[in-house]
PDB file of N, CA and C in Angstrom:
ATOM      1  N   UNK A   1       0.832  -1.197   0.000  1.00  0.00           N
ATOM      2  CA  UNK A   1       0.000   0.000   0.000  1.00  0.00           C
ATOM      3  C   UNK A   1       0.868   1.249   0.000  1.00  0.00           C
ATOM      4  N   UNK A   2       0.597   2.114  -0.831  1.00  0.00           N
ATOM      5  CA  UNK A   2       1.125   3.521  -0.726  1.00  0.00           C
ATOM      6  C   UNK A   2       0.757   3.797   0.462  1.00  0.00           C
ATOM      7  N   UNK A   3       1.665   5.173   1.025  1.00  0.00           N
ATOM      8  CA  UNK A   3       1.641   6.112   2.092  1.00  0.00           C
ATOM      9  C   UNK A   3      -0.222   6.900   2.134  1.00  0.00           C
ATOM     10  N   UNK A   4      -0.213   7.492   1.142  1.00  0.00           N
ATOM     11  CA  UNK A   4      -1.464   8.069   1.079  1.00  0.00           C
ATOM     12  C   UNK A   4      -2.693   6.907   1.210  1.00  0.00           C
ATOM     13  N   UNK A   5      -2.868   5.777   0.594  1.00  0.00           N
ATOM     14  CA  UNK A   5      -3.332   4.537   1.279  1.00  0.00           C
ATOM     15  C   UNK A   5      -3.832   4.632   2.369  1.00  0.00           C
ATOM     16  N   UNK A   6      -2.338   4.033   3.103  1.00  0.00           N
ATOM     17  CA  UNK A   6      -2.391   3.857   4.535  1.00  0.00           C
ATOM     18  C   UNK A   6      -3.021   5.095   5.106  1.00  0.00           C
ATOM     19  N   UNK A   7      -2.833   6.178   5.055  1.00  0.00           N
ATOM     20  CA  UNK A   7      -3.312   7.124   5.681  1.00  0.00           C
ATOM     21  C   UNK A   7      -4.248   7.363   5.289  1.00  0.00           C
ATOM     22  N   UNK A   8      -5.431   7.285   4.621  1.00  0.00           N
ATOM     23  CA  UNK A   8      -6.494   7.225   3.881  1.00  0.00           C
ATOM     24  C   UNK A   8      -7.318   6.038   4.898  1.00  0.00           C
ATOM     25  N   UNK A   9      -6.928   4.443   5.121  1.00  0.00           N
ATOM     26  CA  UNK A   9      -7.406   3.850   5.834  1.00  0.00           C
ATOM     27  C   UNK A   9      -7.707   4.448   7.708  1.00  0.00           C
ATOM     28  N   UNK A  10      -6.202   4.951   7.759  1.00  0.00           N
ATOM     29  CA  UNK A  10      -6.048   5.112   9.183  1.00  0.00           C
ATOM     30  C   UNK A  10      -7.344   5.989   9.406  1.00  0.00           C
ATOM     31  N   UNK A  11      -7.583   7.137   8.197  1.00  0.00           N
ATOM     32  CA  UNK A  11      -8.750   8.282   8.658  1.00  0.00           C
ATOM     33  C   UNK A  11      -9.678   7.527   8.847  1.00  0.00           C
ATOM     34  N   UNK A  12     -10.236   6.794   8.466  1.00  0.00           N
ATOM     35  CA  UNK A  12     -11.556   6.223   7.870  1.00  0.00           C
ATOM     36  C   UNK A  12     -11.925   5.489   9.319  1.00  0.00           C
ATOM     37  N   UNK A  13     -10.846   4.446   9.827  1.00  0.00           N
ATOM     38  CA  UNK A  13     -10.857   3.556  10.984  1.00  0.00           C
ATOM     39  C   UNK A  13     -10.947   5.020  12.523  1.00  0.00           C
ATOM     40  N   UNK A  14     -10.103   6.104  12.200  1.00  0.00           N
ATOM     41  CA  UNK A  14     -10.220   6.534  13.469  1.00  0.00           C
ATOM     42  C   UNK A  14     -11.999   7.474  13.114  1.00  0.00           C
ATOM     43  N   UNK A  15     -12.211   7.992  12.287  1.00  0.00           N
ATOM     44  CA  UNK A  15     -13.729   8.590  11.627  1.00  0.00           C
ATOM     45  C   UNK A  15     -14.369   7.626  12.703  1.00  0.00           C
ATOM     46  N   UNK A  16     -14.601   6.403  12.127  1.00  0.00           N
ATOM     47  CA  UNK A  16     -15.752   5.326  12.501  1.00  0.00           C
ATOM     48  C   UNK A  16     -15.080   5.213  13.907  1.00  0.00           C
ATOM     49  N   UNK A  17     -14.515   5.249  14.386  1.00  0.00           N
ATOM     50  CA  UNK A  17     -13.813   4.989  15.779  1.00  0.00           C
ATOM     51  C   UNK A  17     -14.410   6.459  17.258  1.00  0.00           C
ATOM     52  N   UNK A  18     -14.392   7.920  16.734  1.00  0.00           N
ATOM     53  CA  UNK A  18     -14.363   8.645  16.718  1.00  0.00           C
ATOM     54  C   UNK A  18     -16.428   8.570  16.903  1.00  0.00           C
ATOM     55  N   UNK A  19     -17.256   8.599  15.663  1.00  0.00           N
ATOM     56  CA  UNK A  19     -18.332   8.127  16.059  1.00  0.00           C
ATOM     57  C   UNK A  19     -18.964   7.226  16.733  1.00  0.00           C
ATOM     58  N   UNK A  20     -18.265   5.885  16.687  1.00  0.00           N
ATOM     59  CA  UNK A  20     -18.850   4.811  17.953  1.00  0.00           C
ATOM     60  C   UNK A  20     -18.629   5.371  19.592  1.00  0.00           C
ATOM     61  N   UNK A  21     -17.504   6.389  19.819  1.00  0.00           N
ATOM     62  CA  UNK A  21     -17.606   6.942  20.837  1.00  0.00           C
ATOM     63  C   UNK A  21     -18.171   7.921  21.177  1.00  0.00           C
ATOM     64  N   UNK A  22     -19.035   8.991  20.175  1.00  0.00           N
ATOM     65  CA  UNK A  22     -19.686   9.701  20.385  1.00  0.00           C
ATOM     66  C   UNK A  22     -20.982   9.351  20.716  1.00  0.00           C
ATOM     67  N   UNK A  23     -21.493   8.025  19.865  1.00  0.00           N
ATOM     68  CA  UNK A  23     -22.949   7.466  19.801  1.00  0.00           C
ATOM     69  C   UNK A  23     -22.733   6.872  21.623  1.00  0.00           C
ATOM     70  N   UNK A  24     -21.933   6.641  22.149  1.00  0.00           N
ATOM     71  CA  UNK A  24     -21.331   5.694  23.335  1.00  0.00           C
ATOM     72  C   UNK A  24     -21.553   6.747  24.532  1.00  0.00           C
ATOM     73  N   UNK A  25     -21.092   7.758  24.419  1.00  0.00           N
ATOM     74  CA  UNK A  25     -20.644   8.757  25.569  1.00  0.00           C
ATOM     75  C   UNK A  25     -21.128  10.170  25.336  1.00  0.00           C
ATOM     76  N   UNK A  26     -21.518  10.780  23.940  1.00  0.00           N
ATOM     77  CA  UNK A  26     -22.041  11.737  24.084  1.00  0.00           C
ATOM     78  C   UNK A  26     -20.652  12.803  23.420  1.00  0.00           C
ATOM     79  N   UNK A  27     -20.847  13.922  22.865  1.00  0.00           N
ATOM     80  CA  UNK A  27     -20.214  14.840  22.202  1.00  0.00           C
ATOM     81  C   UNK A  27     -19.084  15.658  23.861  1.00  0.00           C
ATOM     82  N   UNK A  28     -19.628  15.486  24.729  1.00  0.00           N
ATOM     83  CA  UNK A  28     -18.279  16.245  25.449  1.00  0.00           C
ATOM     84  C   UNK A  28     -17.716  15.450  26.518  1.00  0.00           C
ATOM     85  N   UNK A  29     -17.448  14.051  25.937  1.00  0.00           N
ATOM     86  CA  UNK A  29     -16.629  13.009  27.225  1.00  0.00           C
ATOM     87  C   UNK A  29     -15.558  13.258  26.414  1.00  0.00           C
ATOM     88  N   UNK A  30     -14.501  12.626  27.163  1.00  0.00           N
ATOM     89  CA  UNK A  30     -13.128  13.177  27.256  1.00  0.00           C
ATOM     90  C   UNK A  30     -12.222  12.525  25.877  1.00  0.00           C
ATOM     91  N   UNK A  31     -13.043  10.789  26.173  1.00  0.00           N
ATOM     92  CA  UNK A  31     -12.657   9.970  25.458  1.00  0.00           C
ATOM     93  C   UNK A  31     -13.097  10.734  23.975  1.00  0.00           C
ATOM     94  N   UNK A  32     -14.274  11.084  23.478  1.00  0.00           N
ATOM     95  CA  UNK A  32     -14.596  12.055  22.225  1.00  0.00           C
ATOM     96  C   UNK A  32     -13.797  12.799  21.754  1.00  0.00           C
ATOM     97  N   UNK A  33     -13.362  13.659  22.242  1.00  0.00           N
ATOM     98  CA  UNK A  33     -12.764  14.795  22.323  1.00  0.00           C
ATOM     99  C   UNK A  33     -11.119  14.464  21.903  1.00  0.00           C
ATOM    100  N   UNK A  34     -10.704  13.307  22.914  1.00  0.00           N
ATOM    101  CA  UNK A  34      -9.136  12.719  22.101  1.00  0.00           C
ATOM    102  C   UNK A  34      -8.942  11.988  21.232  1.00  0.00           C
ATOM    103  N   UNK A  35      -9.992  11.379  20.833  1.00  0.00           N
ATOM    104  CA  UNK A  35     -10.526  10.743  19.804  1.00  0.00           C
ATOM    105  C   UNK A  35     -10.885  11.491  18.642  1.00  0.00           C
ATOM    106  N   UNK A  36     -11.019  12.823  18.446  1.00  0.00           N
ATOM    107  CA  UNK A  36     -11.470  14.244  17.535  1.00  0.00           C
ATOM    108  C   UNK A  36      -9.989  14.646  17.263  1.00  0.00           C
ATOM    109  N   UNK A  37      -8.975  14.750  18.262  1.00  0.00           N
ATOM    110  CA  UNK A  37      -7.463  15.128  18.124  1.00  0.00           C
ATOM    111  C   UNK A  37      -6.874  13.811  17.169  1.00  0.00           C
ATOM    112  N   UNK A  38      -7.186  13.180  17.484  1.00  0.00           N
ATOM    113  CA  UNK A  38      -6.596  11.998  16.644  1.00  0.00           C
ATOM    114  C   UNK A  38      -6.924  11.910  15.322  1.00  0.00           C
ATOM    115  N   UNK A  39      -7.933  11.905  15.025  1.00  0.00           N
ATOM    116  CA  UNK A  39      -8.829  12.504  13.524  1.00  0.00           C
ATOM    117  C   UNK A  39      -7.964  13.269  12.771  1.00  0.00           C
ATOM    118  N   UNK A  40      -7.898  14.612  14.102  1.00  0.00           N
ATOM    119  CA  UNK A  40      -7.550  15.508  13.411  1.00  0.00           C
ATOM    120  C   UNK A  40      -6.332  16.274  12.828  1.00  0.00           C
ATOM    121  N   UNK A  41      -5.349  14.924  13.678  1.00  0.00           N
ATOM    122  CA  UNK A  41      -4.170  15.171  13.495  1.00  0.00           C
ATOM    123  C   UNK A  41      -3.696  13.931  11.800  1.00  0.00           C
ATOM    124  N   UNK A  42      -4.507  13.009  11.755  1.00  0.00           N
ATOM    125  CA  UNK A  42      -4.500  11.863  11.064  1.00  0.00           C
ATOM    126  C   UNK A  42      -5.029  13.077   9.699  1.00  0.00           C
ATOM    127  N   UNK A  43      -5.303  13.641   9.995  1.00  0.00           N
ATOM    128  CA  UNK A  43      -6.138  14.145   8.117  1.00  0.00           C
ATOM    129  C   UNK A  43      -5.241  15.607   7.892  1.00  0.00           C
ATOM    130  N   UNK A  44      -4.881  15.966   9.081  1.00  0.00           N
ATOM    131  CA  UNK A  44      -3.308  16.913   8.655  1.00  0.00           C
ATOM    132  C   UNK A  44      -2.501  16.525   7.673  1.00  0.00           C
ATOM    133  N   UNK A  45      -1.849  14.826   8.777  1.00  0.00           N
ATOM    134  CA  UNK A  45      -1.003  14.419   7.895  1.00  0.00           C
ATOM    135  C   UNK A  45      -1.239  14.106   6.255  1.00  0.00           C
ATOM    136  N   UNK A  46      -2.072  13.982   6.309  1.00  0.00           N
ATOM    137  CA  UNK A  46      -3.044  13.592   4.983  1.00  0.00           C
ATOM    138  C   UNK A  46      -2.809  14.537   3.919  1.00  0.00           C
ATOM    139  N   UNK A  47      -3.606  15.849   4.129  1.00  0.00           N
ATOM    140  CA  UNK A  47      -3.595  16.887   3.469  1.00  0.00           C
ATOM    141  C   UNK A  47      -1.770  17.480   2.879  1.00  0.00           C
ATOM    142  N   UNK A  48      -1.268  17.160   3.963  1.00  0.00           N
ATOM    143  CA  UNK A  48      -0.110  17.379   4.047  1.00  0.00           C
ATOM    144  C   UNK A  48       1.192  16.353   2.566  1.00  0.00           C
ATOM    145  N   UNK A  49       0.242  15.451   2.790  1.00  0.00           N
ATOM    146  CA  UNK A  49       1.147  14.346   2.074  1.00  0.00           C
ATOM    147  C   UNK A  49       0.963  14.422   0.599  1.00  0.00           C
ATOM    148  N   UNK A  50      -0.639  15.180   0.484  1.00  0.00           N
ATOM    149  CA  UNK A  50      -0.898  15.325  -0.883  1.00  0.00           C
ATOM    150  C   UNK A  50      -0.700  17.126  -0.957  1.00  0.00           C
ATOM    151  N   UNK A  51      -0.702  18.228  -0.221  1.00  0.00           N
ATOM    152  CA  UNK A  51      -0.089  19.481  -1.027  1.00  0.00           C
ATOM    153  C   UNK A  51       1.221  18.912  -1.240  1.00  0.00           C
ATOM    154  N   UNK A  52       2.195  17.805  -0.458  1.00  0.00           N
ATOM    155  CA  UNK A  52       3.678  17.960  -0.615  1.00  0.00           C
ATOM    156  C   UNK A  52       3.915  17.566  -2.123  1.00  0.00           C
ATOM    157  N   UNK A  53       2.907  16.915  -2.809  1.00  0.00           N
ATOM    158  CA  UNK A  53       2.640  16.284  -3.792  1.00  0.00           C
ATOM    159  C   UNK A  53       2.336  17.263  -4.919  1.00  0.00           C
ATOM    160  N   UNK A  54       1.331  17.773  -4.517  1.00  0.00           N
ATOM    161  CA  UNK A  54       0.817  18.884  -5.556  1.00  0.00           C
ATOM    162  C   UNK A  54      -0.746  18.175  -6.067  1.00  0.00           C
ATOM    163  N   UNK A  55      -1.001  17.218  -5.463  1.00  0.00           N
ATOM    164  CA  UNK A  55      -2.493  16.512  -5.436  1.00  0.00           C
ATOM    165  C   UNK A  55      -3.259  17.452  -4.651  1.00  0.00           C
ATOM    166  N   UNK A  56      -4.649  17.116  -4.933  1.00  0.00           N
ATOM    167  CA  UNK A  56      -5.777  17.498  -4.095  1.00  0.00           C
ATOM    168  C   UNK A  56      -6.270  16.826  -3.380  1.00  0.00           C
ATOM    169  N   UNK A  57      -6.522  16.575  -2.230  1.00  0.00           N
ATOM    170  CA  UNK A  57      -6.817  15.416  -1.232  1.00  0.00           C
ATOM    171  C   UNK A  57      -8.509  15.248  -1.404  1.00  0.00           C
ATOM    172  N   UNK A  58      -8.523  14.035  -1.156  1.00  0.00           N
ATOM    173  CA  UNK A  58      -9.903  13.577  -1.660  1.00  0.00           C
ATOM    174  C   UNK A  58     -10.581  13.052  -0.257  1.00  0.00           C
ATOM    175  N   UNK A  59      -9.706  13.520   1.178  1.00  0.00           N
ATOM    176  CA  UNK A  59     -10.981  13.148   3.035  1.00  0.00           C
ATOM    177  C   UNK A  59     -11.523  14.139   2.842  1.00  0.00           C
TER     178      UNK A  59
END
């Protein structure tokens, strides 16, 4: 698997990961919330991997 791949999966798994804990605990438990950092650091890298590229990211 390419880099962009993998990181393409990783979003997708922490996304769905990210909602089962919201549906679980509600929008301001703690677990949500580091679970939202993780997301959101995962689709940085993302964006990141495709401007370094000169692609348009497709999360």
């Amino acid at each position: 698997m390419q880099t962009d791949n993998i990181l393409s999966h990783h979003v997708e798994a922490a996304r769905q990961k990210l909602h089962d804990l919201q549906n679980k605990y509600g929008f301001g438990h703690s677990s949500v919330l580091k679970q939202s950092m993780v997301l959101d650091e995962l689709i940085n890298q993302y964006q990141y991997t495709y401007y370094r590229h000169g692609k348009k990211p497709t999360v």
